[in-house]
Protein backbone atom coordinates (compact mmCIF):
# COMPACT_ATOMS: atom_id res chain seq x y z
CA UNK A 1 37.50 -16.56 -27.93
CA UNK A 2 38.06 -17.50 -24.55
CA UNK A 3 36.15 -18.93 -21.34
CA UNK A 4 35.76 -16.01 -18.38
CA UNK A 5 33.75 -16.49 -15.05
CA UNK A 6 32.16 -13.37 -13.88
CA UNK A 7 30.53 -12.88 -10.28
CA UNK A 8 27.97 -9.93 -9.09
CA UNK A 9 27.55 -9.04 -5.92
CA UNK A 10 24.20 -8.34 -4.49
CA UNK A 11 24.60 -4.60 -4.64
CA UNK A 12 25.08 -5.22 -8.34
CA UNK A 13 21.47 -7.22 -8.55
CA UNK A 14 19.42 -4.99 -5.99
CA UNK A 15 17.02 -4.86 -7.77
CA UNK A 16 15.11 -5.24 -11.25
CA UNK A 17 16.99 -2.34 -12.55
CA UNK A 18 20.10 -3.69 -11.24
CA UNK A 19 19.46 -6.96 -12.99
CA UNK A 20 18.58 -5.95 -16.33
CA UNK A 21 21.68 -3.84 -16.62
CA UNK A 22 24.42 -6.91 -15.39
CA UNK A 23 22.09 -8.85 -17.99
CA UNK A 24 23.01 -6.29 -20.76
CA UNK A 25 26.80 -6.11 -19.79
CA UNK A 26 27.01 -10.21 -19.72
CA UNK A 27 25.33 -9.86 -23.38
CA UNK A 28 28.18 -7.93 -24.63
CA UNK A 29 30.66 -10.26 -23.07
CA UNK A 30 29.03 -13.04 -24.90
CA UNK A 31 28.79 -11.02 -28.12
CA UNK A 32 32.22 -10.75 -27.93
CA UNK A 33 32.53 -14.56 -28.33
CA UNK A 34 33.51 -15.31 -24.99
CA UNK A 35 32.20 -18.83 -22.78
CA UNK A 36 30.57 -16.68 -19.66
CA UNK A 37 29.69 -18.43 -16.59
CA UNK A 38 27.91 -16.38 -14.02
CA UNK A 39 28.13 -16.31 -10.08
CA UNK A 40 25.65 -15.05 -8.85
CA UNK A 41 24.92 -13.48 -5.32
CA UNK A 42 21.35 -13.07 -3.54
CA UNK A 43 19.92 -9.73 -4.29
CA UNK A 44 20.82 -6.71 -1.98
CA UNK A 45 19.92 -7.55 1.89
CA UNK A 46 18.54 -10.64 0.84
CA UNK A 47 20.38 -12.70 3.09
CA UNK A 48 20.16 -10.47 5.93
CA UNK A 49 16.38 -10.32 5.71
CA UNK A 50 16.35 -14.41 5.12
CA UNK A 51 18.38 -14.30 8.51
CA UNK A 52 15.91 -11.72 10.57
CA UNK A 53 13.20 -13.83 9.26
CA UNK A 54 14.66 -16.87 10.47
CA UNK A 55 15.11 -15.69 14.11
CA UNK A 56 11.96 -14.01 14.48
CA UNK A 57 10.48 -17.89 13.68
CA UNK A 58 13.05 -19.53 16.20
CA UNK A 59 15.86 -17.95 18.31
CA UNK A 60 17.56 -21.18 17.69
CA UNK A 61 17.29 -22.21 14.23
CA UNK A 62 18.95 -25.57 13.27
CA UNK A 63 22.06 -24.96 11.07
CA UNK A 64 20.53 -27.31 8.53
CA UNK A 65 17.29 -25.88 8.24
CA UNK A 66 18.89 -22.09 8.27
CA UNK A 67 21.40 -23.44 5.28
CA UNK A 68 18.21 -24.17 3.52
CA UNK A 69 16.82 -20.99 4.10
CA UNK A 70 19.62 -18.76 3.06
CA UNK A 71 20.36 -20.79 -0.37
CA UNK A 72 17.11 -19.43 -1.54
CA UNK A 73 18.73 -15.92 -1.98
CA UNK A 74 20.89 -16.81 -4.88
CA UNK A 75 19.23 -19.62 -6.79
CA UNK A 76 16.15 -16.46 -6.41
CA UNK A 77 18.48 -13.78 -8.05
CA UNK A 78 20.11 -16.66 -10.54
CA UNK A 79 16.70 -17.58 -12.16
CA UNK A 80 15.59 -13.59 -12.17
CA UNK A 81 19.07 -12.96 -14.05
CA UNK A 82 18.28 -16.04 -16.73
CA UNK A 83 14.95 -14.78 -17.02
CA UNK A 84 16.49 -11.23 -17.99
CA UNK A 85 19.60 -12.74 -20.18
CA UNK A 86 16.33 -14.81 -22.62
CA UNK A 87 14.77 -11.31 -22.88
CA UNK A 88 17.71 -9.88 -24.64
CA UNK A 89 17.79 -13.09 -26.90
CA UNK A 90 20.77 -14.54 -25.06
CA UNK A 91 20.41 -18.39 -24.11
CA UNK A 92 20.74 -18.81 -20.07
CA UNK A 93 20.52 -21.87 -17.77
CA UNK A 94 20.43 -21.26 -13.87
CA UNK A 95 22.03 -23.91 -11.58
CA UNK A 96 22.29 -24.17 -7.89
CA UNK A 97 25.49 -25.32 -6.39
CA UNK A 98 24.65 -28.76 -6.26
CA UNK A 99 23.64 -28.88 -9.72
CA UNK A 100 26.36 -26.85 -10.71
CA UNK A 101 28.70 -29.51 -8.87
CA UNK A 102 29.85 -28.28 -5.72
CA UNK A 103 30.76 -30.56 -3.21
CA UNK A 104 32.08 -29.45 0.14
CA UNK A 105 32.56 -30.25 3.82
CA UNK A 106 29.22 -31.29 5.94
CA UNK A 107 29.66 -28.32 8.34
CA UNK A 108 26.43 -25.90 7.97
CA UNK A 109 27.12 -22.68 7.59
CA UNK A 110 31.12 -22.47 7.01
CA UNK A 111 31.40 -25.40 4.80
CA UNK A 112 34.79 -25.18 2.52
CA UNK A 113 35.01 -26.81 -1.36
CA UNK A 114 36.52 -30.27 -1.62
CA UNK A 115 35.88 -30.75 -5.42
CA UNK A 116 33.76 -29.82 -8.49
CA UNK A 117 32.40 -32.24 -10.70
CA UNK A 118 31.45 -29.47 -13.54
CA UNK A 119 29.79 -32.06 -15.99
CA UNK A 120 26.13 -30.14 -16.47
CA UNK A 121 28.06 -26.67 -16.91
CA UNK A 122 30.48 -27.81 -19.69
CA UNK A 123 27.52 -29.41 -21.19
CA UNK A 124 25.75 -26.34 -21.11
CA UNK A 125 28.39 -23.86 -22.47
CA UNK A 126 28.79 -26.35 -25.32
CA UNK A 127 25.10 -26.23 -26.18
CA UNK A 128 25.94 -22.55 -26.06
CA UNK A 129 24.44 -20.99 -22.82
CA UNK A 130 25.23 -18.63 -20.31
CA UNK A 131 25.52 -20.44 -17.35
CA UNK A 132 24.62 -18.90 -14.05
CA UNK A 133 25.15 -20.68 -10.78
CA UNK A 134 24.03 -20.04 -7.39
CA UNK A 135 27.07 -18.44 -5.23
CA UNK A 136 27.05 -19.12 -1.68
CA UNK A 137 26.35 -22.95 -1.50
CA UNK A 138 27.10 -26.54 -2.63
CA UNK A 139 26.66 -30.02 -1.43
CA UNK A 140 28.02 -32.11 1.50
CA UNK A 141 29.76 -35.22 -0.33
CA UNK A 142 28.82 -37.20 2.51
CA UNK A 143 25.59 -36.16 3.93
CA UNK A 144 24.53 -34.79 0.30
CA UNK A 145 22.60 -31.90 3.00
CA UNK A 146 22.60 -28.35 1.12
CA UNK A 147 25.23 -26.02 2.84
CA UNK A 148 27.05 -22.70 2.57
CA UNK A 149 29.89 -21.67 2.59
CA UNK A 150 29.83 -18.47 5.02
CA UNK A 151 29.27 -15.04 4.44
CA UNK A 152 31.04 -13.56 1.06
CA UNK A 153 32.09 -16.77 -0.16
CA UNK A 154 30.47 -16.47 -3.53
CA UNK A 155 33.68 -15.05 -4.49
CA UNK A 156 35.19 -17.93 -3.52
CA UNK A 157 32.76 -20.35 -5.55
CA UNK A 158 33.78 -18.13 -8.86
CA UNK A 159 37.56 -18.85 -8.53
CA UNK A 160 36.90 -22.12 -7.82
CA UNK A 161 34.44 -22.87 -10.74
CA UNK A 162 37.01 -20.63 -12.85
CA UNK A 163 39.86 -23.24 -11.83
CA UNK A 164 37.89 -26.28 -12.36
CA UNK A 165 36.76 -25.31 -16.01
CA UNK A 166 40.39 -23.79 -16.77
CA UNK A 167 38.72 -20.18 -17.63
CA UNK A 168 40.89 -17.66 -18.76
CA UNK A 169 40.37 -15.62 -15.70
CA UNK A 170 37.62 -14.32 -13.17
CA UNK A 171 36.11 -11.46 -13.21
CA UNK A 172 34.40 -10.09 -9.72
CA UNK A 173 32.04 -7.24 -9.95
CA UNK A 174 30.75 -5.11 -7.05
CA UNK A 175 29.87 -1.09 -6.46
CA UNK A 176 33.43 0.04 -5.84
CA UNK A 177 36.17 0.21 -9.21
CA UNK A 178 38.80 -1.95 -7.34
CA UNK A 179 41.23 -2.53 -4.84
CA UNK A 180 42.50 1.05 -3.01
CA UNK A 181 45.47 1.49 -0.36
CA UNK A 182 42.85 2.30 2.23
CA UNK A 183 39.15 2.44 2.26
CA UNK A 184 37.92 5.43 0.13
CA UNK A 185 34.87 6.55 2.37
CA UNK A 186 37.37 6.81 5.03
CA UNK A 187 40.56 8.38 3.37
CA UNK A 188 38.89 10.39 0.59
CA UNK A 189 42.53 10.68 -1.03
CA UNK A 190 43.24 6.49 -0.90
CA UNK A 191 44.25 5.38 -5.03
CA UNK A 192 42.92 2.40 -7.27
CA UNK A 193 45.96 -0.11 -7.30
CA UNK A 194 45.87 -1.55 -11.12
CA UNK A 195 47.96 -4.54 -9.72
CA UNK A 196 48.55 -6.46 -7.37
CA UNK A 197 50.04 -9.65 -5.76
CA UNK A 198 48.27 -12.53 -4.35
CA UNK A 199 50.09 -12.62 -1.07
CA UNK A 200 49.55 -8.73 -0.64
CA UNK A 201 45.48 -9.18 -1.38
CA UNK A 202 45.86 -12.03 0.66
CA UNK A 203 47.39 -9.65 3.44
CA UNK A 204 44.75 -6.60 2.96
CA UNK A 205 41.35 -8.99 3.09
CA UNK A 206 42.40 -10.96 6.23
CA UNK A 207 43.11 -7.57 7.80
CA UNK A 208 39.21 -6.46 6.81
CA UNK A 209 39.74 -4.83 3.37
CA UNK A 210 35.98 -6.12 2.46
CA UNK A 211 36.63 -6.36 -1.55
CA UNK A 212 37.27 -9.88 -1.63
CA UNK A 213 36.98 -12.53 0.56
CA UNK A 214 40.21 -14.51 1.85
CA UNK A 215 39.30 -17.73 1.16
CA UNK A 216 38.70 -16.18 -2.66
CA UNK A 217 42.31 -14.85 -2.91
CA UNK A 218 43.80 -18.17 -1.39
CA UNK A 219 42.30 -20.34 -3.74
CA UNK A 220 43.45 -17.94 -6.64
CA UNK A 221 46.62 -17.97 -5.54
CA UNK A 222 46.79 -22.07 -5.02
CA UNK A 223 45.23 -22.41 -8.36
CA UNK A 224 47.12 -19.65 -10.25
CA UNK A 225 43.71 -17.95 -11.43
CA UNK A 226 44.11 -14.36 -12.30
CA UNK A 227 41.07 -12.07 -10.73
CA UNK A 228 40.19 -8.98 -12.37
CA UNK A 229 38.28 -6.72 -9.39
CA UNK A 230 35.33 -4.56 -11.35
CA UNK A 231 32.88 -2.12 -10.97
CA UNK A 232 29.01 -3.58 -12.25
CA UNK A 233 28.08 0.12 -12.64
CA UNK A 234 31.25 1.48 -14.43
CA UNK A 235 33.48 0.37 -17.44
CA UNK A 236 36.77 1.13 -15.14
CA UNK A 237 39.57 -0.82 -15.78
CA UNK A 238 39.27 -2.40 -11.98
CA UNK A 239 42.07 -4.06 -9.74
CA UNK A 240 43.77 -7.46 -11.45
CA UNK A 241 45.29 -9.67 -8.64
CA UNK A 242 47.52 -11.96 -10.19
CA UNK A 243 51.11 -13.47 -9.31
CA UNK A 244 53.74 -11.24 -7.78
CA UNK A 245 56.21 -11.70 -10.33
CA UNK A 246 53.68 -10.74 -12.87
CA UNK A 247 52.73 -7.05 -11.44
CA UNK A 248 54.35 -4.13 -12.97
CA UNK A 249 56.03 -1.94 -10.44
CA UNK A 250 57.72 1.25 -11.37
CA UNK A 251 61.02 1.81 -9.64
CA UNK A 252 61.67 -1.81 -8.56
CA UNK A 253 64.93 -0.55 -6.19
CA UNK A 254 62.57 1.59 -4.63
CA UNK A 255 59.08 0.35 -5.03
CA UNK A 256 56.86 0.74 -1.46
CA UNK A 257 56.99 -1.72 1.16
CA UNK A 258 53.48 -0.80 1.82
CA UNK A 259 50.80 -1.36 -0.53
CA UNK A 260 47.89 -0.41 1.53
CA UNK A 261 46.14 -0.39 4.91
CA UNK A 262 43.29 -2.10 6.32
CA UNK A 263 41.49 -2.57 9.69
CA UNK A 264 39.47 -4.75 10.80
CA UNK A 265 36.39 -4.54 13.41
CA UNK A 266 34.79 -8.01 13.69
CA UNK A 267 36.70 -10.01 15.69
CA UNK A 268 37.02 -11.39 18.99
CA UNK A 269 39.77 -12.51 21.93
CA UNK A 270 39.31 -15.60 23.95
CA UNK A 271 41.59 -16.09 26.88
CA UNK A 272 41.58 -19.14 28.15
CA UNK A 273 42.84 -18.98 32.02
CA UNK A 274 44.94 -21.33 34.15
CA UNK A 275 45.76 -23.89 31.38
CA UNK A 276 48.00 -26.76 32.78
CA UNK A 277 51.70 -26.01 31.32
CA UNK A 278 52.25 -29.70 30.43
CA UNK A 279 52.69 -30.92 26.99
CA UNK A 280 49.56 -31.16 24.86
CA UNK A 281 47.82 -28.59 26.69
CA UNK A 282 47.46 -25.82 23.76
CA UNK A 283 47.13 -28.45 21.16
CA UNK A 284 44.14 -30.07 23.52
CA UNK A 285 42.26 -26.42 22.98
CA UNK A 286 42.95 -25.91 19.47
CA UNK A 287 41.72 -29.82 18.74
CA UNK A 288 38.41 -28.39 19.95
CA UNK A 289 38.11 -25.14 18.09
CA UNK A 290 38.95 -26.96 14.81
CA UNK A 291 36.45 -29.27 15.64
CA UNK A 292 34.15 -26.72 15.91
CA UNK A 293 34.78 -25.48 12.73
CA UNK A 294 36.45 -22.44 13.82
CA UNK A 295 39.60 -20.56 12.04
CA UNK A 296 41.64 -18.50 14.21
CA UNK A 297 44.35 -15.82 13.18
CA UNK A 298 46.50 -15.10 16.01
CA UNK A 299 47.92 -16.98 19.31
CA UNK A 300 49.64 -15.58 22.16
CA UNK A 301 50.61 -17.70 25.68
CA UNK A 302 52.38 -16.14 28.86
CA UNK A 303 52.58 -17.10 32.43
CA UNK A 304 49.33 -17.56 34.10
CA UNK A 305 48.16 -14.69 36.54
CA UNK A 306 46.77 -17.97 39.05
CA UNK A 307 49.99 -19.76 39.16
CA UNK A 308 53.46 -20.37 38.14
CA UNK A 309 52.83 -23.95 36.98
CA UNK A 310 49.60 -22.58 34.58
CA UNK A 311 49.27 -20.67 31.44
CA UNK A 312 47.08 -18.60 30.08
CA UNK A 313 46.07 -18.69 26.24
CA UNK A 314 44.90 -15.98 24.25
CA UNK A 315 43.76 -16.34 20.66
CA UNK A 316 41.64 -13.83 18.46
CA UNK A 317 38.77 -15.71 16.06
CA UNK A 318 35.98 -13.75 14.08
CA UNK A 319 33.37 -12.34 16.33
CA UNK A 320 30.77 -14.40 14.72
CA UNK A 321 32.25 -17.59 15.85
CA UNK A 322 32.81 -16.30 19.67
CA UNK A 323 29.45 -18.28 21.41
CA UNK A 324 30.38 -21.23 19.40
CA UNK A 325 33.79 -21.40 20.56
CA UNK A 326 32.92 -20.61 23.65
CA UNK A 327 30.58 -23.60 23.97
CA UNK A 328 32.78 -25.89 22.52
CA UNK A 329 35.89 -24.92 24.99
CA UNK A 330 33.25 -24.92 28.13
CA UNK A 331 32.04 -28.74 27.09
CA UNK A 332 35.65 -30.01 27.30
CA UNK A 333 36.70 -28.12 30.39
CA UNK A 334 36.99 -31.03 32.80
CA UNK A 335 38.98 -33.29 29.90
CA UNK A 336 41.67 -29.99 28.90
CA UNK A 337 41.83 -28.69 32.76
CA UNK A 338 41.81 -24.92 32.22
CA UNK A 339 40.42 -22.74 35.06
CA UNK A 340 37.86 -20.09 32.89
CA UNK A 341 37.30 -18.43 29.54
CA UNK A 342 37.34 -14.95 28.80
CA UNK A 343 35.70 -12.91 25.98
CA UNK A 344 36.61 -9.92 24.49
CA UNK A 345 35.17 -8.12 21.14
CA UNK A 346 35.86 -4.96 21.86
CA UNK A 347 39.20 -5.53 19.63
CA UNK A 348 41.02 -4.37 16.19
CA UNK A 349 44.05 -5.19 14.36
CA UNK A 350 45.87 -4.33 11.26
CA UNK A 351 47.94 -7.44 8.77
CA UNK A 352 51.72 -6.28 8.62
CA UNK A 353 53.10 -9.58 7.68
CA UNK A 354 51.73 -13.11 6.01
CA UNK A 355 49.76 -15.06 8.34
CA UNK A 356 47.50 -18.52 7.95
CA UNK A 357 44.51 -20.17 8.21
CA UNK A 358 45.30 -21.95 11.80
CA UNK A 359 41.86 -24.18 11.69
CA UNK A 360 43.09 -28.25 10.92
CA UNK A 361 46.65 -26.93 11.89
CA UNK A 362 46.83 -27.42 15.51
CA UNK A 363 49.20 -30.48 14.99
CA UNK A 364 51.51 -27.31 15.06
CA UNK A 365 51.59 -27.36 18.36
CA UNK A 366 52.91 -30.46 18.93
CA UNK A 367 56.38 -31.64 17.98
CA UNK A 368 57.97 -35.93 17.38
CA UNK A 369 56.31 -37.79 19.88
CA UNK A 370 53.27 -35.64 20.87
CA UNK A 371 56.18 -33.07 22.70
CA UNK A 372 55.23 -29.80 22.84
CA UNK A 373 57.11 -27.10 20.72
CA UNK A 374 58.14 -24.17 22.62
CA UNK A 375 58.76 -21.14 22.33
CA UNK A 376 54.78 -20.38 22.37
CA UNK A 377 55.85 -17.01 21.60
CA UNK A 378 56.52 -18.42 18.08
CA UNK A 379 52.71 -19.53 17.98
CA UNK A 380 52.00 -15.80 16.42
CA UNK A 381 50.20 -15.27 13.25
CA UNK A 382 49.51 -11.77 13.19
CA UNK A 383 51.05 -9.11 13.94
CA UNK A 384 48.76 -7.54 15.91
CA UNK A 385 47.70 -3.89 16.74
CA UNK A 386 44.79 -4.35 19.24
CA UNK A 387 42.74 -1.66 20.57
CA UNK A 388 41.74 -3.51 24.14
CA UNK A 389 38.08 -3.79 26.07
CA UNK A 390 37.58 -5.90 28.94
CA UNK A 391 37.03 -9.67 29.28
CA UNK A 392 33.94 -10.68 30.02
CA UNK A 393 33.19 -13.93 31.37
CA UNK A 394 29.99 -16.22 29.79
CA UNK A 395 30.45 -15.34 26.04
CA UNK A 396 29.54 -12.75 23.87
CA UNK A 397 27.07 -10.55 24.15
CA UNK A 398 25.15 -8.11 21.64
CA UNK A 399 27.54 -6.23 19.86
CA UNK A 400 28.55 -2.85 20.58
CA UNK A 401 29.51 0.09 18.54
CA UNK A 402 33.66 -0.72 18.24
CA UNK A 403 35.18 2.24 20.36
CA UNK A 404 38.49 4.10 19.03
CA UNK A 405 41.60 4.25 21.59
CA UNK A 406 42.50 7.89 21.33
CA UNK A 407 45.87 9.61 22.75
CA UNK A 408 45.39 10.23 26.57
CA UNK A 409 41.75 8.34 26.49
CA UNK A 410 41.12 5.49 28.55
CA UNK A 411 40.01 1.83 27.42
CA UNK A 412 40.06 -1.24 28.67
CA UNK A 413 42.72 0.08 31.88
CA UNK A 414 45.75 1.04 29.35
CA UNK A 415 46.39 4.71 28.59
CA UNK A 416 47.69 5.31 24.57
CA UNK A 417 50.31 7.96 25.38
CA UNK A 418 50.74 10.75 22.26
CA UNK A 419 54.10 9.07 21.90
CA UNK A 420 52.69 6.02 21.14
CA UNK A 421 53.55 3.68 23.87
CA UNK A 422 50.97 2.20 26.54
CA UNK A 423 51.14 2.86 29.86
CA UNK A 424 49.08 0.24 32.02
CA UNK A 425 47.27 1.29 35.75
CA UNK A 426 49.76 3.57 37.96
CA UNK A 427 51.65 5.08 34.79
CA UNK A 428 53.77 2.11 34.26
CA UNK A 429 54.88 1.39 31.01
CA UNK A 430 53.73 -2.22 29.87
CA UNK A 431 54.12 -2.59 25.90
CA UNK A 432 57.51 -2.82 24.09
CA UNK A 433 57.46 -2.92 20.48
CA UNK A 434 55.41 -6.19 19.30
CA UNK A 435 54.20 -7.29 22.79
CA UNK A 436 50.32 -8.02 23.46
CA UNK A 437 48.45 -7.02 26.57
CA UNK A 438 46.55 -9.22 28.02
CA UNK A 439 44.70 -9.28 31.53
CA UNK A 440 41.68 -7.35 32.96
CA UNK A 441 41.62 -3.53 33.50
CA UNK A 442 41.01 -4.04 36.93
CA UNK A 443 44.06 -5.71 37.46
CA UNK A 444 48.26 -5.27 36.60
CA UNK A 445 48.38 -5.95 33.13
CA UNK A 446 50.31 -8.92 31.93
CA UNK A 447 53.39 -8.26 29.04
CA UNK A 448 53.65 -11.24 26.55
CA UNK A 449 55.86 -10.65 23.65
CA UNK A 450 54.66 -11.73 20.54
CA UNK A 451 58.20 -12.61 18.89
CA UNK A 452 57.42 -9.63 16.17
CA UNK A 453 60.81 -8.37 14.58
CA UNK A 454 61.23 -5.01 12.64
């Protein structure tokens, strides 16, 4: 009937219970006459324990090495799955991302897609197989190294394979029944959405909704590939993501700006102090962190607190990447001229408006003839809500339990009044609507609008 790519989540194959039963559902699917090709993730905390394991051998390990450790977890829980689909009389081939065709970036550990050369799957779903490939992963089209492609991006190899073999759609399956307007263990009374956009999915996983990964929902969107969100234990109709001018909304003069809310816990501020205000400057920095492999989600520059002729540059990055771009910015500090770095991940923020990957974009901040482009408030990405900690010079340390900025409580030298606005050491008030604080608590705090409108 048609062709349909269908990943599980590692919750979904925890175990050999867990695997038998996705084996019986992809059965039916095929029963039904349908071309299945599987995505599979590594079972439960497989990756996690890989990880523990890892550093317990080396506090170091060698990206390389550690890619080849962690790709074990899937092409493990593919094989188990193939081994439970020929059980139930169902013909089942396992690949690994580089058999399956993946070829991506050389960078270990974040690699992205550059192509896939399907040639073994077709083959196989012609011969009439279930074919199961190894989330996670791929091949480096240069270095032909094994790599991965960061945490959660086995939703992003299913779209991807789903666009490259021109499925019908893709189907993700994990514990929860699809996308809600908030998380449900938090807001017991958040709904299932039955639709919704790409750019609003897009919106709600950048912001930390954890249901799909970003990178997933951008492909999809660049591709056109509808994704049908799913429950593995459940026959719920789930959460299809699809184009906005396909989704059904009741009311249309009056249909709600706001489709749901999200937060987000695992990121981190660099401020980068006493930058030279010359043209170049930014785009020197962000040269470095794209370099380094890093995406960033939100820029904001004002006046340096060292000098009148310097200025400082905040930007916010996932916490996971905050030692590595911290390295990278302190081995080019003679060539770019700043003064220090700061670290802070003791930050949150919510998505109100579209925003984009900033990693290979940094050209941005340069306009004809290597000029700078000004205003920097115009450099902003996010609109950002952030609940503030102190710098901390010398990179990131372990990571602490994120602390909530109640009304009238104290963090990081601001005061949340109940009526909303922040008030910074001696009761002055230091945040109009869309501005970003930035500075130590120890010291006045700095006001940098953000260029936010309403």
């Amino acid at each position: 009937m048609g062709r349909i790519v269908q990943k599980y989540g590692g919750s979904s194959v925890a175990d050999a219970e867990s695997i038998k039963r996705v084996a019986r559902r992809i059965a039916r699917t095929r029963a039904d006459g349908h071309e299945v090709i599987i995505v599979i993730s590594a079972m439960g905390d497989a990756t996690a324990e890989l990880m523990d394991l890892a550093l317990k051998v080396s506090p170091n390990p060698k990206s390389r090495e550690l890619d080849m450790l962690l790709t074990t977890g899937e092409r493990q829980s593919a094989a188990l799955l193939a081994m439970a689909l020929a059980d139930l009389g169902v013909e089942a081939v396992s690949y690994t991302g580089s058999q399956a065709g993946i070829l991506t970036t050389p960078t270990h550990g974040n690699a992205r897609i550059i192509d896939i050369t399907p040639g073994r799957v077709v083959r196989s779903l012609e011969e009439g197989s279930v074919v199961i490939v190894a989330g996670f992963q791929g091949v480096a089209q240069t270095t032909k190294d094994v790599t991965t492609l960061g945490r959660g991006a086995s939703d992003t190899t299913a779209v991807a394979l789903a666009s490259a073999l021109g499925a019908d759609h893709c189907e993700i399956y994990t514990d929860v029944d699809g996308v809600y307007t908030a998380d449900p263990r938090i807001v017991p009374s958040a709904r299932r959405i039955t639709e919704i956009g790409y750019e609003e999915m897009m919106e709600l996983a950048a912001s930390g909704a954890k249901i799909l990964h970003l990178r997933c929902v951008e492909y999809a969107r660049r591709e056109n590939v509808k994704v049908h969100v799913r429950s593995s234990f459940s026959d719920k109709p789930g959460t299809w993501v699809k184009p906005h001018d396909e989704v059904r909304k009741a009311g249309k003069m009056e249909e709600a700006i706001i489709t749901g809310v999200a937060h987000d816990r695992s990121e981190a501020k660099i401020t980068v102090i006493g930058v030279p205000d010359q043209v170049g400057a930014a785009a020197s920095i962000f040269q470095v962190i794209s370099d380094a492999g890093i995406n960033i989600d939100m820029i904001v520059q004002n006046v340096s607190r060292l000098s009148d002729v310097k200025t400082d540059i905040s930007f916010t990055l996932p916490m996971s990447d905050g030692r590595k771009g911290i390295e990278a910015l302190e081995a080019n500090k003679n060539k770019i001229g700043f003064d220090e770095v700061l670290y802070d991940d003791q930050i949150g923020n919510r998505r109100s408006r579209d925003a984009f990957p900033f990693g290979r974009d940094h050209h941005l901040l340069q306009g004809p003839g290597g000029r700078g482009r000004q205003p920097a408030d115009d450099l902003h990405l996010r609109d950002p809500h952030l609940r503030g900690g102190q710098h901390r010079r010398g990179g990131p340390r372990r990571p602490r339990r994120p602390r909530r900025l109640r009304p009238g409580r104290r963090g990081g030298g601001r005061r949340l009044r109940r009526n909303g606005s922040l008030r910074g050491p001696g009761g002055r008030q230091d945040r109009p609507p869309g501005a970003l604080l930035v500075g130590h608590s120890d010291r006045p705090i700095q006001r940098t609008a953000t260029g936010v409108t309403s």
